[in-house]
N, C-alpha and C. Protein backbone atom coordinates (compact mmCIF):
# COMPACT_ATOMS: atom_id res chain seq x y z
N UNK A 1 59.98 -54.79 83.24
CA UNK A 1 59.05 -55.30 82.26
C UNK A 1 57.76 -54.49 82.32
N UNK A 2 56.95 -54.46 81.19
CA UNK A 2 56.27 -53.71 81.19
C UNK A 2 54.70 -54.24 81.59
N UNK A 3 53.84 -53.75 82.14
CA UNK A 3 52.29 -53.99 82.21
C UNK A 3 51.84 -53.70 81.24
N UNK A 4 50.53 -55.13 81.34
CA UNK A 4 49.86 -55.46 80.09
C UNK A 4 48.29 -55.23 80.26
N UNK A 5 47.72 -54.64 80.20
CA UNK A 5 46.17 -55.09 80.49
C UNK A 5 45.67 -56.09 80.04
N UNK A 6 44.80 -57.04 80.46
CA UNK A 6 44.13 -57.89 79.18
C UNK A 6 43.24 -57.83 78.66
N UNK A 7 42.84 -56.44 78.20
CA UNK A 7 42.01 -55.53 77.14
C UNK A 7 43.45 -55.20 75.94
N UNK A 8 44.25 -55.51 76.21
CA UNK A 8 45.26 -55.41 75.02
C UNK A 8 46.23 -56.73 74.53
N UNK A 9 45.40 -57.77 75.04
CA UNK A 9 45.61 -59.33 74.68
C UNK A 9 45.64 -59.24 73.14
N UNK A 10 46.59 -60.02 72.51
CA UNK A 10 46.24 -60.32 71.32
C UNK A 10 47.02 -61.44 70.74
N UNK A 11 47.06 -62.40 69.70
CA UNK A 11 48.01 -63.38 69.77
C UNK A 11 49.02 -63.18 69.02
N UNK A 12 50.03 -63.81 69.95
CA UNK A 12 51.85 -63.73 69.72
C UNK A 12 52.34 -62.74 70.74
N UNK A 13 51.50 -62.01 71.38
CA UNK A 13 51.91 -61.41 72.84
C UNK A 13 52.58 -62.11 73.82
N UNK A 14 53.47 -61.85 74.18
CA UNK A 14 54.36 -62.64 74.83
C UNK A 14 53.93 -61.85 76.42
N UNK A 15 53.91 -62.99 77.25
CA UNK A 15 53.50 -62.44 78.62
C UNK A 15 53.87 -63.41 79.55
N UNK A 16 54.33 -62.68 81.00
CA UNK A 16 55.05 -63.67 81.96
C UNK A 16 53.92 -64.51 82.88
N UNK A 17 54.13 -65.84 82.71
CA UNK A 17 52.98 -66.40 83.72
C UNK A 17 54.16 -67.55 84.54
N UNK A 18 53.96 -67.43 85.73
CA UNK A 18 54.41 -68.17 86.55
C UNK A 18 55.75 -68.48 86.66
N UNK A 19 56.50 -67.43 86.42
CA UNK A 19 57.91 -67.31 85.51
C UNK A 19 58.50 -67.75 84.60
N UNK A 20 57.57 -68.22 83.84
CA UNK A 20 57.92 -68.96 82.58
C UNK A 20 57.26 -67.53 81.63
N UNK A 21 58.08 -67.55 80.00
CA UNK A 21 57.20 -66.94 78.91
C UNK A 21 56.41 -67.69 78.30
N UNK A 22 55.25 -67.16 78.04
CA UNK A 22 54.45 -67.89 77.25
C UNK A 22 53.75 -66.87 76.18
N UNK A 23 53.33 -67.17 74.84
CA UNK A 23 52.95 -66.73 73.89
C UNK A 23 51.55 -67.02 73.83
N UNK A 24 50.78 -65.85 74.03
CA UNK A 24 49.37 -65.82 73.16
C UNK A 24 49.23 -66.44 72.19
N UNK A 25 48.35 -67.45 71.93
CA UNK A 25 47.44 -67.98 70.84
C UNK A 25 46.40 -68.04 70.71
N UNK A 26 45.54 -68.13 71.61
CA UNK A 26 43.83 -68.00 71.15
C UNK A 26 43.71 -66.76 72.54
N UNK A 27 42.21 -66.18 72.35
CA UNK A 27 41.84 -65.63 73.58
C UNK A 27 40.43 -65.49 73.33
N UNK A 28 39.89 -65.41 74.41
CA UNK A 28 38.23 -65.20 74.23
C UNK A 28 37.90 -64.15 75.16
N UNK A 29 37.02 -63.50 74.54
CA UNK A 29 36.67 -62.40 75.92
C UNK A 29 35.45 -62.90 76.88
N UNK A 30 34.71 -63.44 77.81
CA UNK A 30 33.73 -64.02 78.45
C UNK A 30 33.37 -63.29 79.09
N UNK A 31 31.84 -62.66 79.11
CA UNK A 31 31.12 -61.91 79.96
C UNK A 31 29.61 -62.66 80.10
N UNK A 32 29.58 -63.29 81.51
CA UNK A 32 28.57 -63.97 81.83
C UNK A 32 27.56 -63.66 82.24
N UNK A 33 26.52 -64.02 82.45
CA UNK A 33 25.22 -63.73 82.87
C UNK A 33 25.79 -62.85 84.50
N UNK A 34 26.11 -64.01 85.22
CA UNK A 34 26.49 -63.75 86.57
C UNK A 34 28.16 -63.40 87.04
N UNK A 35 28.41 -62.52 87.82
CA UNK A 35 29.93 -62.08 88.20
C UNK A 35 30.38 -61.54 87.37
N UNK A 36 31.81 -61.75 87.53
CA UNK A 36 32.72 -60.62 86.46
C UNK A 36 33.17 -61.04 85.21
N UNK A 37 33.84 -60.31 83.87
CA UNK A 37 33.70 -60.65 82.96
C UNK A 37 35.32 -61.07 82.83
N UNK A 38 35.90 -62.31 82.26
CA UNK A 38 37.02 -62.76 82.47
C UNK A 38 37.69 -63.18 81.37
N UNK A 39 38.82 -63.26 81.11
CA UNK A 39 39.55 -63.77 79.35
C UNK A 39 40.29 -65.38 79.43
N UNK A 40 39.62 -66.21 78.41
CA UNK A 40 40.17 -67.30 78.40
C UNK A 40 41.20 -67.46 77.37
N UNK A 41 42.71 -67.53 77.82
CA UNK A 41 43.61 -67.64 76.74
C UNK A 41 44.32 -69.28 76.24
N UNK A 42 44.48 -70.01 75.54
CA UNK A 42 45.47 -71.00 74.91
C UNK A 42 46.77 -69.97 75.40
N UNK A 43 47.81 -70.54 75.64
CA UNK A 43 49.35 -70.10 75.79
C UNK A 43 50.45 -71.46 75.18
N UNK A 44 51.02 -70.65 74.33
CA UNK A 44 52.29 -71.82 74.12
C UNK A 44 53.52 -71.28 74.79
N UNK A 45 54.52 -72.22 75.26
CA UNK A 45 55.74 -71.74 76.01
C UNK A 45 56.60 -71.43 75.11
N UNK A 46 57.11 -70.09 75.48
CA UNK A 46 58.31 -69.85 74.57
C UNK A 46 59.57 -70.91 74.34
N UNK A 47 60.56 -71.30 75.84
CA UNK A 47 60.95 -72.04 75.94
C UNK A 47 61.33 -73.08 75.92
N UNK A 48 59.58 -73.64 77.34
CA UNK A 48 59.26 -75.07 77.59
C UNK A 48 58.83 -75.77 76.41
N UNK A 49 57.57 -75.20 75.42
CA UNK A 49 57.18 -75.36 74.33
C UNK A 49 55.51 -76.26 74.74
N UNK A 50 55.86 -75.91 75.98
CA UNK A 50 54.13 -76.20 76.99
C UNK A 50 52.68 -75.47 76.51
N UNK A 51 51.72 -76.18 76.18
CA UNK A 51 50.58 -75.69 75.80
C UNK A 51 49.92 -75.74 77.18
N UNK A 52 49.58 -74.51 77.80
CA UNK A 52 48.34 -74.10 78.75
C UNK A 52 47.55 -73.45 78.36
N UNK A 53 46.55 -73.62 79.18
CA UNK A 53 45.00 -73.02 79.26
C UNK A 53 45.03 -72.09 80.25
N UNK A 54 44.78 -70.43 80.23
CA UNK A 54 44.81 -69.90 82.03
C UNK A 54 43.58 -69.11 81.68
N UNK A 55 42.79 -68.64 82.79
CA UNK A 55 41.72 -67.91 82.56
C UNK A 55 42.53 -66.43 83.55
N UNK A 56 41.85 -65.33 82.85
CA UNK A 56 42.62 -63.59 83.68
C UNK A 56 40.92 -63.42 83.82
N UNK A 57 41.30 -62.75 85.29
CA UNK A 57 39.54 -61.49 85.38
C UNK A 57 40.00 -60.36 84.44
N UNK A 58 38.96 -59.98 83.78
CA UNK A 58 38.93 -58.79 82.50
C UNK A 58 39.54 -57.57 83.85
N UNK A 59 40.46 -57.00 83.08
CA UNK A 59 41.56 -55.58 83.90
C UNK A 59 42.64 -56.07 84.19
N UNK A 60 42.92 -56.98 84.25
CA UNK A 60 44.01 -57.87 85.61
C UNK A 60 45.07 -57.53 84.72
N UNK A 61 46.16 -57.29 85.52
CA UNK A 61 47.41 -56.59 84.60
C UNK A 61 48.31 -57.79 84.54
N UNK A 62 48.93 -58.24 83.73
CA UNK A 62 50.06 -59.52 83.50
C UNK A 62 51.28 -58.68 82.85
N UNK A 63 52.58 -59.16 83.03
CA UNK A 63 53.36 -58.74 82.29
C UNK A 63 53.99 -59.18 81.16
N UNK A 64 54.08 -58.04 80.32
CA UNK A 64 54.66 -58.63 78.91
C UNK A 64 56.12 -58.30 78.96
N UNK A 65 56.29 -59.67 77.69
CA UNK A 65 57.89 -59.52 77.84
C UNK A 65 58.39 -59.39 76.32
N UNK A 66 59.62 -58.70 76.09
CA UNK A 66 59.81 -58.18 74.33
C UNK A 66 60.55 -59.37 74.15
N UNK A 67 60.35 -59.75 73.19
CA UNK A 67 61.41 -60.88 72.52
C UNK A 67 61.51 -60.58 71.06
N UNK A 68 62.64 -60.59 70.52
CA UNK A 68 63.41 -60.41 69.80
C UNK A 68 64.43 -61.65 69.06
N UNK A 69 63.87 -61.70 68.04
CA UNK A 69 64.80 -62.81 66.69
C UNK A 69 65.84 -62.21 66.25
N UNK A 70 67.33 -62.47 66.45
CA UNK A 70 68.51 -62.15 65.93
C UNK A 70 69.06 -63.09 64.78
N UNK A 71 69.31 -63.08 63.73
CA UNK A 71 70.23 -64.07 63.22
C UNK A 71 71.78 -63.83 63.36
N UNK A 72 71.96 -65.28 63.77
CA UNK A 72 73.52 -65.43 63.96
C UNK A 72 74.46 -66.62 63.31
N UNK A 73 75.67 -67.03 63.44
CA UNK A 73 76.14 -67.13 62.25
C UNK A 73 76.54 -68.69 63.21
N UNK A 74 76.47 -69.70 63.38
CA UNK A 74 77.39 -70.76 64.15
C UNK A 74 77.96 -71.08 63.39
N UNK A 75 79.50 -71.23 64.70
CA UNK A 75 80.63 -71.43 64.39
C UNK A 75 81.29 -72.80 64.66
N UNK A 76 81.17 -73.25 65.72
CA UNK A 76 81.01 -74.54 66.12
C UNK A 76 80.72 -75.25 67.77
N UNK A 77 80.86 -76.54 67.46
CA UNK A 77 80.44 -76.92 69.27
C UNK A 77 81.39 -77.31 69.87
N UNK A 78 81.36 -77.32 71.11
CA UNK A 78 82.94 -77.79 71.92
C UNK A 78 81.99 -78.35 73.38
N UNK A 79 81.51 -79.88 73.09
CA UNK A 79 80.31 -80.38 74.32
C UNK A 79 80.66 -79.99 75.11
N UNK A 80 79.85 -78.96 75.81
CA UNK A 80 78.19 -79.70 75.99
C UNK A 80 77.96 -77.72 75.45
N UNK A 81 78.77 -76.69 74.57
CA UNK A 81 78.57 -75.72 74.44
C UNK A 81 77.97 -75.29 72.71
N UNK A 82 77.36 -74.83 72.24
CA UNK A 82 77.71 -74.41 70.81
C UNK A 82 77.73 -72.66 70.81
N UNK A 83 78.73 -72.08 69.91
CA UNK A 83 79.05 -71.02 69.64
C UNK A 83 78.51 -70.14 68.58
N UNK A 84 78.00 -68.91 68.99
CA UNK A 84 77.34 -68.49 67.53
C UNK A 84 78.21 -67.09 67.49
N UNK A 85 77.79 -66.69 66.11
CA UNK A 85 78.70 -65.13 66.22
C UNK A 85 77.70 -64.17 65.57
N UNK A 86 77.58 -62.93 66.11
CA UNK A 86 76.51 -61.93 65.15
C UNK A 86 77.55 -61.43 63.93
N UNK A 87 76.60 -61.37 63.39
CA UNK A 87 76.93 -61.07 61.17
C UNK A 87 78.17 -59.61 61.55
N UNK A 88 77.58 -58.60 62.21
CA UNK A 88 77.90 -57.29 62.36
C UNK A 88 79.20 -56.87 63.06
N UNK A 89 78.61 -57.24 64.37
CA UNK A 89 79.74 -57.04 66.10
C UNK A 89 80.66 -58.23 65.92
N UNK A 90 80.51 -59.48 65.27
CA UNK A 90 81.51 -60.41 65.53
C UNK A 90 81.60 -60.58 66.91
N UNK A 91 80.69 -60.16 68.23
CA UNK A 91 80.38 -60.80 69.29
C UNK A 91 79.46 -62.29 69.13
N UNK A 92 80.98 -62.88 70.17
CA UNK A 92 80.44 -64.66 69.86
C UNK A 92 79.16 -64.66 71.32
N UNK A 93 78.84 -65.56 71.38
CA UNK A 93 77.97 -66.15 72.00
C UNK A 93 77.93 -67.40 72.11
N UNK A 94 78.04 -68.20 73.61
CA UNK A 94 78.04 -69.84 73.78
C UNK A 94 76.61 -69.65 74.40
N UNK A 95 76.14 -71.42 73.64
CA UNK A 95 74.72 -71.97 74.23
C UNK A 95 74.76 -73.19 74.89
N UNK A 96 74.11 -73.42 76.24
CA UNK A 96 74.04 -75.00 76.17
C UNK A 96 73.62 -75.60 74.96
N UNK A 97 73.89 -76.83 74.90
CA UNK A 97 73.17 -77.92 73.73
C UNK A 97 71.53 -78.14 73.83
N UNK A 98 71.37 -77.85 75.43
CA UNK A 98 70.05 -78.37 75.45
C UNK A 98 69.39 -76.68 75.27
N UNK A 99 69.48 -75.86 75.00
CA UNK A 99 68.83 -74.52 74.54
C UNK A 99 69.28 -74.23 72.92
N UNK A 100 69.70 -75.43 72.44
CA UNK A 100 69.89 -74.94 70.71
C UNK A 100 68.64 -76.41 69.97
N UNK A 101 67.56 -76.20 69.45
CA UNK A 101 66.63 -76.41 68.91
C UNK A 101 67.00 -76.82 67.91
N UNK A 102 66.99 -78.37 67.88
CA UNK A 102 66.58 -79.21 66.27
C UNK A 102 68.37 -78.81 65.88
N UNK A 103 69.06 -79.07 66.76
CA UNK A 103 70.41 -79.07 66.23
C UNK A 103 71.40 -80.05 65.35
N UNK A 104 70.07 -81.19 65.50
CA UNK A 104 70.92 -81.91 63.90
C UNK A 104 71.06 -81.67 63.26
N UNK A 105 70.27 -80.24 62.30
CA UNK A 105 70.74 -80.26 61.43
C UNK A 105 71.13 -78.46 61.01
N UNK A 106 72.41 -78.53 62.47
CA UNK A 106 72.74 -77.14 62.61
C UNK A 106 74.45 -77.96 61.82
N UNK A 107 74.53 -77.16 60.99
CA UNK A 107 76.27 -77.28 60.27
C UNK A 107 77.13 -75.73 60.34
N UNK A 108 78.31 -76.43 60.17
CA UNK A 108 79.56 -74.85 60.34
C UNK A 108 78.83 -74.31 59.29
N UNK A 109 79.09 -72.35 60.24
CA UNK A 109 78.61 -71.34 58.93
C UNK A 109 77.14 -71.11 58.98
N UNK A 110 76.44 -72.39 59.62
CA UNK A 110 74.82 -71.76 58.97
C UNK A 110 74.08 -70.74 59.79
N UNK A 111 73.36 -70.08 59.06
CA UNK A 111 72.91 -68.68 59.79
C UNK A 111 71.84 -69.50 60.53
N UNK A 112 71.55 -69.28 62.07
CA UNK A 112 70.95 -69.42 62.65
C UNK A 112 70.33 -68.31 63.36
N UNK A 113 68.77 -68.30 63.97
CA UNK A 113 67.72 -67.56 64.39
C UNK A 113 68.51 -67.28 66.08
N UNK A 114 68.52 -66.51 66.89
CA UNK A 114 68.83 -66.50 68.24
C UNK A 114 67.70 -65.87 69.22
N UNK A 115 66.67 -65.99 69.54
CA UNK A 115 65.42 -65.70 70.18
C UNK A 115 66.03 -65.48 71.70
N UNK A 116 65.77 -64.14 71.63
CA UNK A 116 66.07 -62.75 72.80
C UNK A 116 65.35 -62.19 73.38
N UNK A 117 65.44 -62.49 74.82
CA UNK A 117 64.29 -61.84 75.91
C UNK A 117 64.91 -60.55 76.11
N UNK A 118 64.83 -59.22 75.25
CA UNK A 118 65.17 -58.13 75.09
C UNK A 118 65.34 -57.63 76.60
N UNK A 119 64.15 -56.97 77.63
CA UNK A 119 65.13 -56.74 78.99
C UNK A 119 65.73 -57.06 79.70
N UNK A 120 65.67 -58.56 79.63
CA UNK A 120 66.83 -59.28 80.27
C UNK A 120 68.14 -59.62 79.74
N UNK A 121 67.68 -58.90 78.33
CA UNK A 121 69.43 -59.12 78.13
C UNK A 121 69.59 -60.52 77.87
N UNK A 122 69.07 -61.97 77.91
CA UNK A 122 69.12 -63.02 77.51
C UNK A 122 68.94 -63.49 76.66
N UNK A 123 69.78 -65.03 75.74
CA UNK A 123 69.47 -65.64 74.76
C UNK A 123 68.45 -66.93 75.31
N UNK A 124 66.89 -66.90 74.99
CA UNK A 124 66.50 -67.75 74.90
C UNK A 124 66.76 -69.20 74.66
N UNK A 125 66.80 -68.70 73.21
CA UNK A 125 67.30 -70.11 72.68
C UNK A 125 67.41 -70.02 71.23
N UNK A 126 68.18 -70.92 70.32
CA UNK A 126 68.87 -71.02 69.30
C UNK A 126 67.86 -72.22 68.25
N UNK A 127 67.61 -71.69 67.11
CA UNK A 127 67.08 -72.80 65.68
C UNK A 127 67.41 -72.52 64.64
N UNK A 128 67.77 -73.65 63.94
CA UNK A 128 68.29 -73.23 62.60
C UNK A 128 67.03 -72.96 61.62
N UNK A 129 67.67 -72.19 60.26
CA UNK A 129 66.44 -71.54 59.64
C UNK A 129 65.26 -72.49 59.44
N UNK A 130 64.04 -72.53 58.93
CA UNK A 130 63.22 -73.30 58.81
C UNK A 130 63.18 -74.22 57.59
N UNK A 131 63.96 -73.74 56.72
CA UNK A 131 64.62 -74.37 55.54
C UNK A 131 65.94 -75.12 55.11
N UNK A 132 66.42 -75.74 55.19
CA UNK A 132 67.92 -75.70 54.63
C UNK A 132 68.36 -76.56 53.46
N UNK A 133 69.44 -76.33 53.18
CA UNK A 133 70.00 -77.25 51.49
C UNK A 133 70.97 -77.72 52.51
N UNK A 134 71.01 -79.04 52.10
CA UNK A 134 72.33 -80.00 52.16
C UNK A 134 73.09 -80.75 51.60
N UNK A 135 74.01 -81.31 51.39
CA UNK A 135 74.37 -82.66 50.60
C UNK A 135 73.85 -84.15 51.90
N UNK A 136 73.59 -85.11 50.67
CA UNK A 136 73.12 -86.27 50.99
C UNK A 136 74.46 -86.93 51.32
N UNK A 137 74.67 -87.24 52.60
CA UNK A 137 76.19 -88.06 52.52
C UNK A 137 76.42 -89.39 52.36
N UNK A 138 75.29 -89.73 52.92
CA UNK A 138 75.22 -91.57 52.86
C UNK A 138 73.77 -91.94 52.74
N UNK A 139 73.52 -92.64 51.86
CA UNK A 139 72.09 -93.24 52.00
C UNK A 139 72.37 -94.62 50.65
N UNK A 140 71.57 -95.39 50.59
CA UNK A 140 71.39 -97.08 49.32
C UNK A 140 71.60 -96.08 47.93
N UNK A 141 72.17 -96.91 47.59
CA UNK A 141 72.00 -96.25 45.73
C UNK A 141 70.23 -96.47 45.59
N UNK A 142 69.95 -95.40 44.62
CA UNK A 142 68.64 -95.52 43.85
C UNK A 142 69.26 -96.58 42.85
N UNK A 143 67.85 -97.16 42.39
CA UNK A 143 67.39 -98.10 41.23
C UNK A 143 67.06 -97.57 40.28
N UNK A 144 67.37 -98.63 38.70
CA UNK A 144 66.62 -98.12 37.94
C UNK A 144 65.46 -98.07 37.66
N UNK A 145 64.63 -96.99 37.67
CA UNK A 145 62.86 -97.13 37.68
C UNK A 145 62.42 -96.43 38.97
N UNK A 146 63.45 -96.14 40.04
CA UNK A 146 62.63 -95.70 41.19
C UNK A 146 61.88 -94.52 40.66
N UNK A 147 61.18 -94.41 41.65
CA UNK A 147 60.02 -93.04 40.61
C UNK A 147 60.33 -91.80 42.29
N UNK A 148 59.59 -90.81 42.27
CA UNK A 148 59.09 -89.85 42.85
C UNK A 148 57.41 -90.55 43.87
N UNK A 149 56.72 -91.02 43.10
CA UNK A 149 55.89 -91.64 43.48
C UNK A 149 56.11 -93.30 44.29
N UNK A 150 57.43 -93.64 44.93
CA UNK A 150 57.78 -94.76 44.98
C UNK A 150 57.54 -94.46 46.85
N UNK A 151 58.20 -95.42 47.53
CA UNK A 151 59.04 -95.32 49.03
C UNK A 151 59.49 -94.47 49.28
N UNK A 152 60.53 -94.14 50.07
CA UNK A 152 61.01 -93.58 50.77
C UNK A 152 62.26 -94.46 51.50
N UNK A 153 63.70 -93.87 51.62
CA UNK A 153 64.72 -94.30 52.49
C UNK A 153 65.58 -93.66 53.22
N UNK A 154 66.28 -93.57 54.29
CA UNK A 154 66.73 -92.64 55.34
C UNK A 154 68.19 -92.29 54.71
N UNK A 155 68.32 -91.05 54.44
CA UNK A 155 69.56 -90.41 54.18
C UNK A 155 70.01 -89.50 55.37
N UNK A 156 71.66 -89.57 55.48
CA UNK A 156 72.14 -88.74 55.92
C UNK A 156 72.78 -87.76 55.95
N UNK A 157 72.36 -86.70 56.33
CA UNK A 157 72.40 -85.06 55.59
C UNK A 157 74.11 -84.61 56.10
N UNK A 158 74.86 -83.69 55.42
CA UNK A 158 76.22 -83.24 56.18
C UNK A 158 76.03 -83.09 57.65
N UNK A 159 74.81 -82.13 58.50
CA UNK A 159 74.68 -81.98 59.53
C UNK A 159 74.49 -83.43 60.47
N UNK A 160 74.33 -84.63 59.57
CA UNK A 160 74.27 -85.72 60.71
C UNK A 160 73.22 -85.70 61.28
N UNK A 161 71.88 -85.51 60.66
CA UNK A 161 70.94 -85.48 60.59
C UNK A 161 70.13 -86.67 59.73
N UNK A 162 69.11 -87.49 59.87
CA UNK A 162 68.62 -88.86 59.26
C UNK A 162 67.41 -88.01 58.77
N UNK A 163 67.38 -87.98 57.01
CA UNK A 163 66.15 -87.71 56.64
C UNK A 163 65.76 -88.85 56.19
N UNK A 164 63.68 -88.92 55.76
CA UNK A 164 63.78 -89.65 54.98
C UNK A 164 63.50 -88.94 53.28
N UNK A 165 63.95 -89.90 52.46
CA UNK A 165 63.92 -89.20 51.32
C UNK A 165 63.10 -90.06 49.98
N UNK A 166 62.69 -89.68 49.00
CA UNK A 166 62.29 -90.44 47.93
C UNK A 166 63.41 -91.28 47.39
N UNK A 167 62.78 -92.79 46.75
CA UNK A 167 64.34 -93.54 46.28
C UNK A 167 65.02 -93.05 45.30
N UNK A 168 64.89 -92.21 44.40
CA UNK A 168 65.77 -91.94 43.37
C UNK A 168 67.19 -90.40 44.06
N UNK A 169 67.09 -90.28 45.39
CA UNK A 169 67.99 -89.38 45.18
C UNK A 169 69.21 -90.41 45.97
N UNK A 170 70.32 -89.90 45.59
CA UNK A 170 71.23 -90.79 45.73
C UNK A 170 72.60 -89.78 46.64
N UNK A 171 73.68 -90.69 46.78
CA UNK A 171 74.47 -89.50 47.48
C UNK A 171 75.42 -88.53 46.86
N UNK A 172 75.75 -87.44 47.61
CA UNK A 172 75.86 -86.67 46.96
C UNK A 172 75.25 -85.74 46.22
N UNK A 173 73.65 -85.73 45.87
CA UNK A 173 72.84 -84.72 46.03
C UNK A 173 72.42 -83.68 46.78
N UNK A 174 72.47 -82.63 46.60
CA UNK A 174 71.68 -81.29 47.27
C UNK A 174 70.09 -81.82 47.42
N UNK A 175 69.98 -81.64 48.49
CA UNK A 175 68.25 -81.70 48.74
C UNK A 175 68.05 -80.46 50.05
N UNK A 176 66.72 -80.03 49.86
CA UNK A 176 66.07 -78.90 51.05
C UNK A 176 65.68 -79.68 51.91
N UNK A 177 65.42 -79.36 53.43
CA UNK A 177 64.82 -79.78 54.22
C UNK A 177 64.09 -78.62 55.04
N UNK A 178 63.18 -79.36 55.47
CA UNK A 178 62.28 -78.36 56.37
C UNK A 178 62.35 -78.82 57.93
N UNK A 179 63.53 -78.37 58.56
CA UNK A 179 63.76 -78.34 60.36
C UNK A 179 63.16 -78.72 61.40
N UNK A 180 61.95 -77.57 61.09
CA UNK A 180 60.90 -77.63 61.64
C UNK A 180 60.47 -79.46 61.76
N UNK A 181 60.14 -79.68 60.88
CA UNK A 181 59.25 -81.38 60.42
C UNK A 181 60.10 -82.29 60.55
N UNK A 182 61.65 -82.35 59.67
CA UNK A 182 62.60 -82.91 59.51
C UNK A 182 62.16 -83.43 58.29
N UNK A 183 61.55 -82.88 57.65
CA UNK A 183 61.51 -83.68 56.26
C UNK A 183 61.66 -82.99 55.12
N UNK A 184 61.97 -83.98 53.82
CA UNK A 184 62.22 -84.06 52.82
C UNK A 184 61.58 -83.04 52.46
N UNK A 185 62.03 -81.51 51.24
CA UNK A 185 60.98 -81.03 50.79
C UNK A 185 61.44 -81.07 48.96
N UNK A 186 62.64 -81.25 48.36
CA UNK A 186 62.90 -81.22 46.90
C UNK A 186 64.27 -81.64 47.24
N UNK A 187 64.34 -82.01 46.01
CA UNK A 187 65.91 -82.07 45.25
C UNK A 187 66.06 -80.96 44.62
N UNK A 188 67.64 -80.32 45.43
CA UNK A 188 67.76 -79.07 44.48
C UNK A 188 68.60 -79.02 43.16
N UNK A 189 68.45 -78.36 42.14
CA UNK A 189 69.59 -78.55 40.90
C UNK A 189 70.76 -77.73 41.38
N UNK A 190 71.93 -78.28 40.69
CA UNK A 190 73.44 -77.60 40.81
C UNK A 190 74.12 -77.33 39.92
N UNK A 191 72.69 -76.96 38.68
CA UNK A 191 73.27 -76.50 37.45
C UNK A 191 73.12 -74.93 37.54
């Protein structure tokens, strides 16, 4: 792995602290009246998904680590494993369950992100895109009159996933979701 100075801090720098990765997000440079001049960084965990605070003395070398977003194609799960395949090599790849991210609403076929600690040769960890279309499989019939501006009721997406949704969509609709949140973002047309 390579050395980092932290005169070349910047955020989304990925750098090893305490053997965990963690990602740059804020940094400050601090040069005080008295002693040496030192960098205060925010860190989010790549992984853990841990927000720390660490302070570096200004020079102090940390190491950075390359990470790398692959998309890959899942194929399916066989507990406690899920399987992905690259678009290209058709080299599969198994994940634990607990290193595949927001996997409710991972379905056969969907292209998924694979986040790669490039010198180690390792798969981080697995999320599906930040978007997706689904069919609504089960949720109450809408009413007549429900509006856009109404409630809200919990549908369930093919992936087996519980959104909630506005009352007029019913089942059997295409709707987007956003992963990330788990929520509702449109009804899509299928004309």
């Amino acid at each position: 792995m390579a050395k980092t100075d932290t005169s070349e801090f910047r955020p989304g720098l990925n750098i090893l602290v305490d053997d965990e990765i963690y990602s740059i997000v804020d940094f400050q440079h601090v040069k005080p009246g008295k002693g040496g001049a030192f960098v205060r960084t925010k860190l989010k965990g790549v992984e853990n998904e841990k927000n720390i605070e660490k302070t570096f003395r200004s020079g102090e070398k940390v190491e950075s680590v390359r990470i790398e977003t692959h998309t890959y194609q899942f194929l399916y799960a066989e507990d406690p494993l899920f399987f992905f395949m690259h678009q290209e090599t058709y080299e599969q790849i198994p994940l634990e369950k607990s290193r595949v991210k927001k996997h409710e609403f991972i379905t056969d076929g969907e292209i998924c992100n694979l986040v790669v600690d490039v010198e180690n040769e390792r798969v981080l960890y697995a999320e599906p895109p930040a978007h997706i279309t689904s069919t609504v499989e089960n949720t109450d019939p809408g009413l007549k009159g429900d509006t856009a501006q109404g409630g809200s009721k919990p549908a369930t997406i093919a992936s087996g996933a519980v959104v909630q949704v506005p009352l007029f969509i019913n089942q059997g609709d295409e709707i987007k979701v956003d992963t990330r949140t788990g929520e509702y973002i449109e009804r899509v047309n299928t004309n």
